[in-house]
Protein backbone atom coordinates (compact mmCIF):
# COMPACT_ATOMS: atom_id res chain seq x y z
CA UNK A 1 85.50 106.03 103.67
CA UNK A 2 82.56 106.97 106.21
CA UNK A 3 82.77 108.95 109.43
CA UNK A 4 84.46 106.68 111.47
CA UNK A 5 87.14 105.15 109.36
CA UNK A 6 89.47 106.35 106.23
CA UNK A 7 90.51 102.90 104.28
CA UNK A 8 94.05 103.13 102.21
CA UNK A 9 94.19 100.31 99.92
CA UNK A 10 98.34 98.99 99.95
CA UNK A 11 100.28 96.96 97.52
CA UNK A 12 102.94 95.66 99.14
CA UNK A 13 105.85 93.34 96.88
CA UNK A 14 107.15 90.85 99.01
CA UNK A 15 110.40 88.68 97.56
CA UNK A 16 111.09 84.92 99.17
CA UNK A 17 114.59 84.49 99.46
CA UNK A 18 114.30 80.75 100.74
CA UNK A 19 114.36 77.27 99.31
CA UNK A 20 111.09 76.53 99.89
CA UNK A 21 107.21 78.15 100.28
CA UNK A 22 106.62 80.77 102.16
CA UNK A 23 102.54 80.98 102.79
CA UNK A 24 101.39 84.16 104.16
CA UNK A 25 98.32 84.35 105.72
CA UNK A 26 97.52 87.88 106.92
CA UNK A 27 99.63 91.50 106.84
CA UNK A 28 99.83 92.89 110.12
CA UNK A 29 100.01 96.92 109.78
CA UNK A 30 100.00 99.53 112.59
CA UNK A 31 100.16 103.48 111.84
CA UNK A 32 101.69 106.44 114.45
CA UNK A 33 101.35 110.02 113.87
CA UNK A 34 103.03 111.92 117.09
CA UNK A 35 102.23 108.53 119.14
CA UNK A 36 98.67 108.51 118.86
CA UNK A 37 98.04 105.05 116.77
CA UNK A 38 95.79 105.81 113.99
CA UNK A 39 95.25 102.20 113.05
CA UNK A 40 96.76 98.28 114.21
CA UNK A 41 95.44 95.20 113.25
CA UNK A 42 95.22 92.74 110.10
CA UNK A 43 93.73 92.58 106.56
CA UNK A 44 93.85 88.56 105.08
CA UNK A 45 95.70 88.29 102.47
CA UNK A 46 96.21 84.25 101.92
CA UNK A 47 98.80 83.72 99.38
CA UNK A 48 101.77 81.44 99.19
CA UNK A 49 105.27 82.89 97.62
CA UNK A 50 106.98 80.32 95.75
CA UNK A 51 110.67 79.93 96.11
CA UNK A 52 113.20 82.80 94.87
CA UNK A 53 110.13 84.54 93.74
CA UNK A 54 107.98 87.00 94.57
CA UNK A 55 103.91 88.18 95.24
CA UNK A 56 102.05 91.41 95.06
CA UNK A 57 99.85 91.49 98.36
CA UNK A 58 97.02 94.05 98.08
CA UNK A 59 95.41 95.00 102.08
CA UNK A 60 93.39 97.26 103.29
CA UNK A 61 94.54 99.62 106.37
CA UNK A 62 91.86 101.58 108.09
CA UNK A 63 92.54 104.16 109.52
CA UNK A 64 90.30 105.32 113.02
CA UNK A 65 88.96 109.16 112.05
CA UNK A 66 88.18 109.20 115.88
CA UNK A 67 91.42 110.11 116.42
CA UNK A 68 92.48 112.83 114.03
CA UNK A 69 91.63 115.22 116.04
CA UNK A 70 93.94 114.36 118.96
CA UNK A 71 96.62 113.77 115.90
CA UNK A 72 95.80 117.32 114.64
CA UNK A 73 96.10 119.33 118.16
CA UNK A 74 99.64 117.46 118.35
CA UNK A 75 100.59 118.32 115.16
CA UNK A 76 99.85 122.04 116.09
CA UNK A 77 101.59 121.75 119.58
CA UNK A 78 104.75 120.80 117.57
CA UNK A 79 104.66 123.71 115.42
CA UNK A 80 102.65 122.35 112.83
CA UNK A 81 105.51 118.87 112.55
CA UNK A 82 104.29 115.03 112.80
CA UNK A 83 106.45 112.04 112.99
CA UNK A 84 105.03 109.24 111.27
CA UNK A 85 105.72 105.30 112.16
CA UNK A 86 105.06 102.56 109.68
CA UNK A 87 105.01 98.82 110.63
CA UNK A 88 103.81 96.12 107.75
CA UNK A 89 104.52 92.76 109.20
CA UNK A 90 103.44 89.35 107.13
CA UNK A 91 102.24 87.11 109.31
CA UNK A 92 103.05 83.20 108.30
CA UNK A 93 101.47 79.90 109.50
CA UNK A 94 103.29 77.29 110.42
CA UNK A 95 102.00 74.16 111.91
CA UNK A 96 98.72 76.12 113.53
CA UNK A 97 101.35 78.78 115.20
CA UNK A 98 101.60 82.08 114.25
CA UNK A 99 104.73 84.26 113.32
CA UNK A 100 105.32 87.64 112.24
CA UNK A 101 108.23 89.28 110.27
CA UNK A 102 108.71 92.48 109.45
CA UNK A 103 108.57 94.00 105.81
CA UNK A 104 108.66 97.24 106.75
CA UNK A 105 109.06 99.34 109.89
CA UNK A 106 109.75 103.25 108.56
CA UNK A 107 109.50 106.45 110.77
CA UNK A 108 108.88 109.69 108.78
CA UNK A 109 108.66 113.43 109.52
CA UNK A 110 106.20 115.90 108.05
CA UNK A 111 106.25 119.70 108.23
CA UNK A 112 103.20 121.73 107.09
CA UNK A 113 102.85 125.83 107.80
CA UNK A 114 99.29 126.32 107.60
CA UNK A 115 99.02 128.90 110.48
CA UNK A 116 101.97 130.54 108.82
């Protein structure tokens, strides 16, 4: 953590349903709060995930402290309430083309009464 960015280390369990390898090459993660995006891009990850099993994938997100403060006067605006989107996609090689899936995609409410 410095002035500029807030890093969140993840674990994120990933299961492979298919007959064969799956290799993952990066996680592609993107946060919201009230719209403003706090964070997109990639963290490598490298791993392969054997058939019908499954991989821990540890990433790092970091998060842009630039723009809490926007976040923060929107969070006010809406009587002190934030909606918060999620996306975790693994992104796969195959043959030198990229693809992405997605893990996760979640969209979350806060509420905080700090102004009372």
């Amino acid at each position: 953590m410095n002035e500029d960015h807030t890093e969140i280390i993840t674990m994120a369990t990933i299961y492979n349903d298919n007959l064969v390898p799956v290799p993952i090459t990066k996680i592609y993660q993107m946060v919201e709060m009230n719209g403003i995006r706090l964070t997109e891009g990639s963290s490598d990850v490298a791993t392969v995930i054997m058939p019908k099993s499954e991989a821990t994938l540890t990433f790092v997100t970091k998060l842009d402290n630039r723009m809490l403060d926007e976040w923060w006067v929107s969070h006010i605006k809406n009587g002190e309430k934030t909606k918060v989107k999620i996306v975790l996609q693994p992104v796969i090689e195959i043959a030198g083309k990229e693809f992405r899936f997605t893990l996760a995609e979640k969209e979350s409410v806060f509420v905080t009464n700090l102004l009372g």
